[in-house]
C-alpha atoms as a PDB file:
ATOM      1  CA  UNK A   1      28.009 -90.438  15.783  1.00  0.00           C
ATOM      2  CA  UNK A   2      27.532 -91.660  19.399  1.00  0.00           C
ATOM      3  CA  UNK A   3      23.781 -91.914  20.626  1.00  0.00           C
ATOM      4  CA  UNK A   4      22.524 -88.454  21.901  1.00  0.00           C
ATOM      5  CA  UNK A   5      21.672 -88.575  25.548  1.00  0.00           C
ATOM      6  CA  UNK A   6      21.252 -84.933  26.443  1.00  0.00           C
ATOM      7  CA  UNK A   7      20.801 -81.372  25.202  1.00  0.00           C
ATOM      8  CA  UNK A   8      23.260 -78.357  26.718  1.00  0.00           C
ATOM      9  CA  UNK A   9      22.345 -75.108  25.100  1.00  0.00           C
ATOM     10  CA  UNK A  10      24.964 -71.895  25.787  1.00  0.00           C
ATOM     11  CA  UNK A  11      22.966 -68.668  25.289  1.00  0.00           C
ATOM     12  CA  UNK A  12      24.027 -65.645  22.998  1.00  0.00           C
ATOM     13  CA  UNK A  13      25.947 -62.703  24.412  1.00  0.00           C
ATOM     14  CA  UNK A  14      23.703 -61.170  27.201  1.00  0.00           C
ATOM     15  CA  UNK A  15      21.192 -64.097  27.102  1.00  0.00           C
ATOM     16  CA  UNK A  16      19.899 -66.587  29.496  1.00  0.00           C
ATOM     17  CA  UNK A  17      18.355 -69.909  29.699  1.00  0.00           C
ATOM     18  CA  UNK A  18      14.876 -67.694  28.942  1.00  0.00           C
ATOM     19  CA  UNK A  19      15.899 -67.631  25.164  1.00  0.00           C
ATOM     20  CA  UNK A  20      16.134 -71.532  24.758  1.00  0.00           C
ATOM     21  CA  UNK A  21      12.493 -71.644  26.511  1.00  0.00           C
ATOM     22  CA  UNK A  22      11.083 -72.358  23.218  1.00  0.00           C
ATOM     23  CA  UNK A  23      13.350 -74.376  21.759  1.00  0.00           C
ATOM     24  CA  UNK A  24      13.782 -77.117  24.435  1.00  0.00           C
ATOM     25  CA  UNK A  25       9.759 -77.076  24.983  1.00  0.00           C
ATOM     26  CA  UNK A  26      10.181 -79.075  21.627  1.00  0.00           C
ATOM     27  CA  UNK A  27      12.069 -81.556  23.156  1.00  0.00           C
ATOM     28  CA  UNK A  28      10.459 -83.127  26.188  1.00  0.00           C
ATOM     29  CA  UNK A  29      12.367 -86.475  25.299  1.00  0.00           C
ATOM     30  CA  UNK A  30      15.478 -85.418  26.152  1.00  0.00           C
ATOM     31  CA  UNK A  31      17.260 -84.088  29.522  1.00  0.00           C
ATOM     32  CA  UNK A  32      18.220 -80.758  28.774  1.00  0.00           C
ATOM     33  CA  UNK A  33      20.297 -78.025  30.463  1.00  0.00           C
ATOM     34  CA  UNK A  34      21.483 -74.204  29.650  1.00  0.00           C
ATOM     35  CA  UNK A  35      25.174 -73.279  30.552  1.00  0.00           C
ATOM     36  CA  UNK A  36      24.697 -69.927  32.030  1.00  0.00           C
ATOM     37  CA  UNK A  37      27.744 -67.832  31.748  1.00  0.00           C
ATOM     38  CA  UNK A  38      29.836 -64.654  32.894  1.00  0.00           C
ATOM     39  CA  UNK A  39      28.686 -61.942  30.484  1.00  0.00           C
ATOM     40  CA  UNK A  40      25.907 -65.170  29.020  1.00  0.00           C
ATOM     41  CA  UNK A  41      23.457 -64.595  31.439  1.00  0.00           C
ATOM     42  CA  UNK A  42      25.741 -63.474  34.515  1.00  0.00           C
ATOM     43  CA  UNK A  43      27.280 -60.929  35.612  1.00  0.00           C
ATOM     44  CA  UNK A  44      30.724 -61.238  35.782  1.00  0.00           C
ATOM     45  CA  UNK A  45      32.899 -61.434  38.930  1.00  0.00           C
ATOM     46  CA  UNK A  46      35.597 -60.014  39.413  1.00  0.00           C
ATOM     47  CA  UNK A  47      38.640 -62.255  37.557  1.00  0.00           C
ATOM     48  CA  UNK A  48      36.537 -64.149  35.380  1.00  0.00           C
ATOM     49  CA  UNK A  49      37.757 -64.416  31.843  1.00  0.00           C
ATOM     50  CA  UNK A  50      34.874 -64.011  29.569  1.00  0.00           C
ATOM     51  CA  UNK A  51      36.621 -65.227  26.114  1.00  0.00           C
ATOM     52  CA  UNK A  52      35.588 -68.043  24.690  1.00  0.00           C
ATOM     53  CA  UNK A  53      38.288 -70.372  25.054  1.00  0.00           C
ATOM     54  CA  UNK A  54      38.644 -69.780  28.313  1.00  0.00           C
ATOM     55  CA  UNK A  55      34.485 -70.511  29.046  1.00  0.00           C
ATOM     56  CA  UNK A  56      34.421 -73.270  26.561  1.00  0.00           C
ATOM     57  CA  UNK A  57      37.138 -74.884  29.013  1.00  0.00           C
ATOM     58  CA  UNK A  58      34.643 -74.239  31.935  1.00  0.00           C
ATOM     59  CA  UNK A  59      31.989 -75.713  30.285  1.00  0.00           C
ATOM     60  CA  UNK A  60      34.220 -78.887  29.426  1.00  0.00           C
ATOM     61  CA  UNK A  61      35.326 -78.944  33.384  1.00  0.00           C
ATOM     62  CA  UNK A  62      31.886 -78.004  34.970  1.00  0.00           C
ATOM     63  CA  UNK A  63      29.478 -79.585  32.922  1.00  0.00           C
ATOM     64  CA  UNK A  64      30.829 -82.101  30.575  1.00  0.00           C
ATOM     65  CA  UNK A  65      32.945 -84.126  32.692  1.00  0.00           C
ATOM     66  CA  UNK A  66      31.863 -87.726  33.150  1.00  0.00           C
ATOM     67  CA  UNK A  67      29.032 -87.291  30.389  1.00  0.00           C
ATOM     68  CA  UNK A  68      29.164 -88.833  27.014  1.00  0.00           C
ATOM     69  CA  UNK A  69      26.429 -88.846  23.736  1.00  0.00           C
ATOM     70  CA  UNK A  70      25.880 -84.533  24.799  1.00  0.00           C
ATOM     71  CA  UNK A  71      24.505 -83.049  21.500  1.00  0.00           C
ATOM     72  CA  UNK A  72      25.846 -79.095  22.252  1.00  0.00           C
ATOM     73  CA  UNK A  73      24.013 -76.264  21.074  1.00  0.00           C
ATOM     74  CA  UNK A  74      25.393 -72.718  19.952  1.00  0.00           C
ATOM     75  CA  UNK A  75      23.325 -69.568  19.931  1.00  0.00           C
ATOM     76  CA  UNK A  76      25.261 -66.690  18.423  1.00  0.00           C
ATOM     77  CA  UNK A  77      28.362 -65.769  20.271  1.00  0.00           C
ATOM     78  CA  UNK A  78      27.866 -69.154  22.235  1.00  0.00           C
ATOM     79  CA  UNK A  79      28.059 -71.249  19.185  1.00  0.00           C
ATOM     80  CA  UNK A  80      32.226 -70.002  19.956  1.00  0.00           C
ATOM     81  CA  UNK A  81      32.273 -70.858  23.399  1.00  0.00           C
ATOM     82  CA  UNK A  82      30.378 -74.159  22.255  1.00  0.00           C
ATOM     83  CA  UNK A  83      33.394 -75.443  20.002  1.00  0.00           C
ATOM     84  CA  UNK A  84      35.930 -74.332  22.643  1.00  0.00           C
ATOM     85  CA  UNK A  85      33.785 -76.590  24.705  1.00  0.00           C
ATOM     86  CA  UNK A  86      33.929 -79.609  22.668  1.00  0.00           C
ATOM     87  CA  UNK A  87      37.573 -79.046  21.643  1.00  0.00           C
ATOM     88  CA  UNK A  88      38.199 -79.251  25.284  1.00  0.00           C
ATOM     89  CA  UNK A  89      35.734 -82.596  25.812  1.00  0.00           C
ATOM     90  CA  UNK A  90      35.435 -84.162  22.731  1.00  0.00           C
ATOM     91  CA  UNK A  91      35.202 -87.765  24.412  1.00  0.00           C
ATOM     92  CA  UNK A  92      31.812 -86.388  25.885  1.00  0.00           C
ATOM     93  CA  UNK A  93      29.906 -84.696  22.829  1.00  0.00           C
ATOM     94  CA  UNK A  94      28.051 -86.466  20.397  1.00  0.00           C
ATOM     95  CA  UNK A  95      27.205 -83.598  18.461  1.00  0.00           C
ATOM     96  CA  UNK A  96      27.963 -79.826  17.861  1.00  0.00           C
ATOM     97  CA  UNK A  97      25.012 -77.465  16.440  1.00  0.00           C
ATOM     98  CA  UNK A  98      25.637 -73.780  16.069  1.00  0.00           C
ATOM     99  CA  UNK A  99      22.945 -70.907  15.408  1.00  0.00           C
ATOM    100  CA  UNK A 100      23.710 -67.961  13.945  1.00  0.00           C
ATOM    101  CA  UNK A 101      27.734 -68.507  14.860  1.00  0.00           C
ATOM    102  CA  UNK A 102      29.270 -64.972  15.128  1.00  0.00           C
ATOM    103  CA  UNK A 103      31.764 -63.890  14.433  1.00  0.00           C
ATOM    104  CA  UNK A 104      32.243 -63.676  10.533  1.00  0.00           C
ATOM    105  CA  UNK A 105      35.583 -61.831  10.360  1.00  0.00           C
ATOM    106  CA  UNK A 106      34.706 -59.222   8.110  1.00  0.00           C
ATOM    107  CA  UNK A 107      32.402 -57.493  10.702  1.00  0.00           C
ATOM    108  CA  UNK A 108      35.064 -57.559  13.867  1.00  0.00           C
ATOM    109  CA  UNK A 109      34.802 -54.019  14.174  1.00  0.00           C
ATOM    110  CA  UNK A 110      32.463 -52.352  16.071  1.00  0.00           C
ATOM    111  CA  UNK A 111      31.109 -50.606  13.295  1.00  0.00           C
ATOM    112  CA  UNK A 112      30.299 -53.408  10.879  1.00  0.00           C
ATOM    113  CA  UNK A 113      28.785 -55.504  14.107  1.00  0.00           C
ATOM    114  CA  UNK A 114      26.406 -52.606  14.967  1.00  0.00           C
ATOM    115  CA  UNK A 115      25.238 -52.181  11.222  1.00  0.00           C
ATOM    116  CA  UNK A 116      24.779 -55.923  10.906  1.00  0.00           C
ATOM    117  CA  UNK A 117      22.898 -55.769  14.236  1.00  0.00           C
ATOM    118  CA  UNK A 118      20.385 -53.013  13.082  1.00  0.00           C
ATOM    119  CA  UNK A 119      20.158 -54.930   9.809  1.00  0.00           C
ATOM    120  CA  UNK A 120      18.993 -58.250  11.572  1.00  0.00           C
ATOM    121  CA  UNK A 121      16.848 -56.230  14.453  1.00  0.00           C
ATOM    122  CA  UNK A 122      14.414 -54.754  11.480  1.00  0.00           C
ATOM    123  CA  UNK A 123      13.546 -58.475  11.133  1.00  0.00           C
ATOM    124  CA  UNK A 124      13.240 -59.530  14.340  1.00  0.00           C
ATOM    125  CA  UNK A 125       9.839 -59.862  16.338  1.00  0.00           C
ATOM    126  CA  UNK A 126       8.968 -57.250  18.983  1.00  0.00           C
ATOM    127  CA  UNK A 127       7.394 -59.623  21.298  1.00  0.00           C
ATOM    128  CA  UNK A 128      10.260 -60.626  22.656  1.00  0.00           C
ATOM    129  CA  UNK A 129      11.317 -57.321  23.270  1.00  0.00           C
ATOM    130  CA  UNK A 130      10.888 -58.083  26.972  1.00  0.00           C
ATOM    131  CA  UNK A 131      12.475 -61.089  27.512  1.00  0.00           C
ATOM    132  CA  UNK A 132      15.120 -59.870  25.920  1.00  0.00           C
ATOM    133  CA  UNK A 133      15.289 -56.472  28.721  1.00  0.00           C
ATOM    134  CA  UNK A 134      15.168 -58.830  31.063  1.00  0.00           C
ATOM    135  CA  UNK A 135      18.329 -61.313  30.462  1.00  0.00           C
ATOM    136  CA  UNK A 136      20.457 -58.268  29.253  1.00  0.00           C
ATOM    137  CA  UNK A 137      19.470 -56.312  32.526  1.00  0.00           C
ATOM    138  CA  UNK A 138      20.471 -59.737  34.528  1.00  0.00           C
ATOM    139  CA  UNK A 139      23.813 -59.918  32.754  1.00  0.00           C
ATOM    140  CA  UNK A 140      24.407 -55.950  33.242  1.00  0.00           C
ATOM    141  CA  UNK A 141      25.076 -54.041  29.703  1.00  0.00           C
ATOM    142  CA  UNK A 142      28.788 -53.451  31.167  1.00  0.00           C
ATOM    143  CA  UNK A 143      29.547 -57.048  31.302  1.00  0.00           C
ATOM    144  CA  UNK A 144      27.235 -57.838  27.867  1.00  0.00           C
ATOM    145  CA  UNK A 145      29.383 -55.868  26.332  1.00  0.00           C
ATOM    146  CA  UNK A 146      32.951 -56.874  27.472  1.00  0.00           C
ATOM    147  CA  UNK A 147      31.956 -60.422  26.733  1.00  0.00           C
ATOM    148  CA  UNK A 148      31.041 -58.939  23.199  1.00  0.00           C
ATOM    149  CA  UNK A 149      34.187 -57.029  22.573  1.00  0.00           C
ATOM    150  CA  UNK A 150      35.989 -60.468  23.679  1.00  0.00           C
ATOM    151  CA  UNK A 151      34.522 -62.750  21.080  1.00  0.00           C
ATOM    152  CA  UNK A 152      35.055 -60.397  18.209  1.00  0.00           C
ATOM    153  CA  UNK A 153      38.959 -61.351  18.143  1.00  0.00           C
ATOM    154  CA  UNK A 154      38.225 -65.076  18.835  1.00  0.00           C
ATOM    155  CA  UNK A 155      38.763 -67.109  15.293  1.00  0.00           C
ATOM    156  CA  UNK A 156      36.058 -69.655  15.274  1.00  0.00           C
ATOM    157  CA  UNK A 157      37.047 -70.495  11.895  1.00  0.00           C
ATOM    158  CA  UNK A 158      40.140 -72.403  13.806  1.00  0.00           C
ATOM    159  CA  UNK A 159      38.221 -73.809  16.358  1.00  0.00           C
ATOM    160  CA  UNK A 160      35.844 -75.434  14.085  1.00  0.00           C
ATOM    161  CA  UNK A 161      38.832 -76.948  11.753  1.00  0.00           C
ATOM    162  CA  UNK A 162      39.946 -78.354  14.823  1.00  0.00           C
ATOM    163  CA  UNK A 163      36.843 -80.660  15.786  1.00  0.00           C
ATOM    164  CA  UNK A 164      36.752 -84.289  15.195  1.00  0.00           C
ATOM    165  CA  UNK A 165      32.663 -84.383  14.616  1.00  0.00           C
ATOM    166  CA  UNK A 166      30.349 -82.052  11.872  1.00  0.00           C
ATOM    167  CA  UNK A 167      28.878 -79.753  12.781  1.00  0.00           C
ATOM    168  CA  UNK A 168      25.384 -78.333  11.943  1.00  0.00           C
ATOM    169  CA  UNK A 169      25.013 -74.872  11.179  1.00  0.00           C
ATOM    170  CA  UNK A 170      21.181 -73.192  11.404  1.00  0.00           C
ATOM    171  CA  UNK A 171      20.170 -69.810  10.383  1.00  0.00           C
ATOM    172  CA  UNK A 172      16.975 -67.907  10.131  1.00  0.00           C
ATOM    173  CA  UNK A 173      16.929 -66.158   6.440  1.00  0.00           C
ATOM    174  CA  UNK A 174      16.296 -63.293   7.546  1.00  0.00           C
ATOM    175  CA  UNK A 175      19.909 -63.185   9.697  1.00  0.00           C
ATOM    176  CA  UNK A 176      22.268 -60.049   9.065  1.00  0.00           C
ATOM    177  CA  UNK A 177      24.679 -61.472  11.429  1.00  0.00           C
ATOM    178  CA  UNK A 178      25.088 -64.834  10.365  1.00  0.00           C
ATOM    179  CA  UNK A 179      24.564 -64.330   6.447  1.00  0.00           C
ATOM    180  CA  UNK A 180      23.922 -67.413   4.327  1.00  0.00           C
ATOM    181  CA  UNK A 181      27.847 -67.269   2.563  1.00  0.00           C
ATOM    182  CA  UNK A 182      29.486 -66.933   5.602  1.00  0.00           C
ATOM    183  CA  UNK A 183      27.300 -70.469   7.327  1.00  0.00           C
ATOM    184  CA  UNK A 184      28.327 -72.032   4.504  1.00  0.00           C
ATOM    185  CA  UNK A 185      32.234 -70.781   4.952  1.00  0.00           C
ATOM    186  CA  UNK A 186      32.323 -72.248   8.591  1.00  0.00           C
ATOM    187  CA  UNK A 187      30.753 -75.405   7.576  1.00  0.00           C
ATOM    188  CA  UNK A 188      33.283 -76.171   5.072  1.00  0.00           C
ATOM    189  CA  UNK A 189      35.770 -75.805   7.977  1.00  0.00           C
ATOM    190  CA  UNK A 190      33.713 -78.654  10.015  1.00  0.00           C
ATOM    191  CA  UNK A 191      34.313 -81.957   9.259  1.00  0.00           C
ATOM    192  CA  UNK A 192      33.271 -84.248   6.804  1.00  0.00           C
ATOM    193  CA  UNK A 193      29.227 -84.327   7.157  1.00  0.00           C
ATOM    194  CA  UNK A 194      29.139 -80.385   8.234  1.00  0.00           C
ATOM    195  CA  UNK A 195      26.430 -78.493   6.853  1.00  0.00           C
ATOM    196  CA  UNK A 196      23.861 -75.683   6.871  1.00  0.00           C
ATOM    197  CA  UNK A 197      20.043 -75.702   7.261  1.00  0.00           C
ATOM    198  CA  UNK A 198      17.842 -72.229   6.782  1.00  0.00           C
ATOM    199  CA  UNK A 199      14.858 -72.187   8.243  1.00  0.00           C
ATOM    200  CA  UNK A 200      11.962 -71.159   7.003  1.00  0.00           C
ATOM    201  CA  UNK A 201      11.248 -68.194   8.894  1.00  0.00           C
ATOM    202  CA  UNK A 202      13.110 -66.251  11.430  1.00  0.00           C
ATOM    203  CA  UNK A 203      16.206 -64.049  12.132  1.00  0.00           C
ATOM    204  CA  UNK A 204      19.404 -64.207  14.597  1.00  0.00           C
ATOM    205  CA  UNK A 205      17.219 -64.534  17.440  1.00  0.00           C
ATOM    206  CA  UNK A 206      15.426 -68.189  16.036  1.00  0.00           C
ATOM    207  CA  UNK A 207      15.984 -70.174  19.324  1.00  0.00           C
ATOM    208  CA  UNK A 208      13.669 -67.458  21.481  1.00  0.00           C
ATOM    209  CA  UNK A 209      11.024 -66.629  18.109  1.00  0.00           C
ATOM    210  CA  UNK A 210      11.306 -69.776  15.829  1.00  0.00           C
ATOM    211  CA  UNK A 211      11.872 -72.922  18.863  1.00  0.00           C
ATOM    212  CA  UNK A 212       9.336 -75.288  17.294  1.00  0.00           C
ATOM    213  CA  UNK A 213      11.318 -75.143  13.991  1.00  0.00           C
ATOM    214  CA  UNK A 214      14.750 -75.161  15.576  1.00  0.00           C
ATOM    215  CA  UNK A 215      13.707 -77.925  18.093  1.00  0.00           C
ATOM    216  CA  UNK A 216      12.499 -79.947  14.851  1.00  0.00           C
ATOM    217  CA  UNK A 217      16.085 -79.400  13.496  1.00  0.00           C
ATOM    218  CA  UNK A 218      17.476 -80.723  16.869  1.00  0.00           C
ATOM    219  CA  UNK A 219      15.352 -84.129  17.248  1.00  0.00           C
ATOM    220  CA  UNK A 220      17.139 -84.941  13.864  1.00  0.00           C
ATOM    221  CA  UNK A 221      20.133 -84.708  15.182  1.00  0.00           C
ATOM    222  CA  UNK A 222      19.154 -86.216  18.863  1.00  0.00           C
ATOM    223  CA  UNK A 223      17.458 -89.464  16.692  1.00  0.00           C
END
């Protein structure tokens, strides 16, 4: 693995750099950056694609280029745009991590996502209730959810096969939407090396309510 010489985070569906607040607090050592997205964070304009192929390939273009030794760091739906990142750069990552990668494929539908969803919310702390209002007002529920119904049909399973790196898969235990059996099923696609690390404590939300334990995960990697 190349030496790590920065952190990019891409946020969850909805989410902004406000989420990974936490998280990269437990790294001062490292230069670190969030990739803000249409329907990630931002609202989309109009013409922007918002599936993840085609904003993993922005990433690559806009802020990958030129870099090398980038560890690259998943949160939910933007563990897909991740990959599609570092498919499209792979000279410039060092490293792919992905928390609580959606989308297993047997809860595409609407449906299954929503029960999954409540599931996982029963676990999750209310104190971040509010930060959580905020980033999904910023990124407008209209938008949220188109980037949503895009990465349900987006087979991450292939995307992962086709890295040349492991990658590192993280879950809270407590995580409805990224259930320990299907971690371990994208893992096995990864490379030679890929595996999965629970955390102690935490649900789907573990970058935002667990960041000291997920940024202790990450300075493995980053040493």
């Amino acid at each position: 693995m190349r030496p790590a010489a920065e952190v990019l985070c891409v946020p969850g569906v909805g989410l902004d750099a406000a989420a990974w607040r936490p998280t990269l607090d437990g790294l001062p050592q490292w230069p670190s950056a969030v990739a803000v997205l249409p329907g990630y964070g931002a609202r989309r304009r109009p013409g922007e694609p918002l599936d993840p192929v085609a904003l993993g390939r922005r990433v690559a273009r806009e802020r990958l280029a030129g870099r090398s030794g980038v560890v690259l760091v998943g949160h939910s739906a933007g563990c897909q745009v991740a990959v599609e990142a570092a498919r499209a750069a792979p000279g410039s990552v060092a490293a792919v991590v992905l928390i609580g990668p959606t989308t297993d494929p047997r809860a595409r539908s609407w449906r299954r996502l929503v029960v999954r969803w409540l599931r996982t919310a029963a676990h999750e702390r209310l104190w971040q209730v509010p930060t959580l209002v905020r980033s999904y007002t910023r990124t407008g529920p209209r938008h949220l959810l188109a980037a949503l119904g895009a990465a349900r049909h987006h087979d991450v399973r292939a995307a992962v096969r086709a890295l040349d790196r492991p990658v590192l898969v993280v879950r809270g235990p407590r995580d409805r939407i990224c259930p320990a059996d299907w971690a371990s099923e994208l893992a096995s696609y990864g490379a030679p090396g890929s595996r999965v690390v629970t955390l102690a404590a935490g649900a789907h939300m573990v970058p935002l309510t667990d960041g000291p334990a997920v940024a202790a995960v990450l300075r493995e990697v980053l040493g």
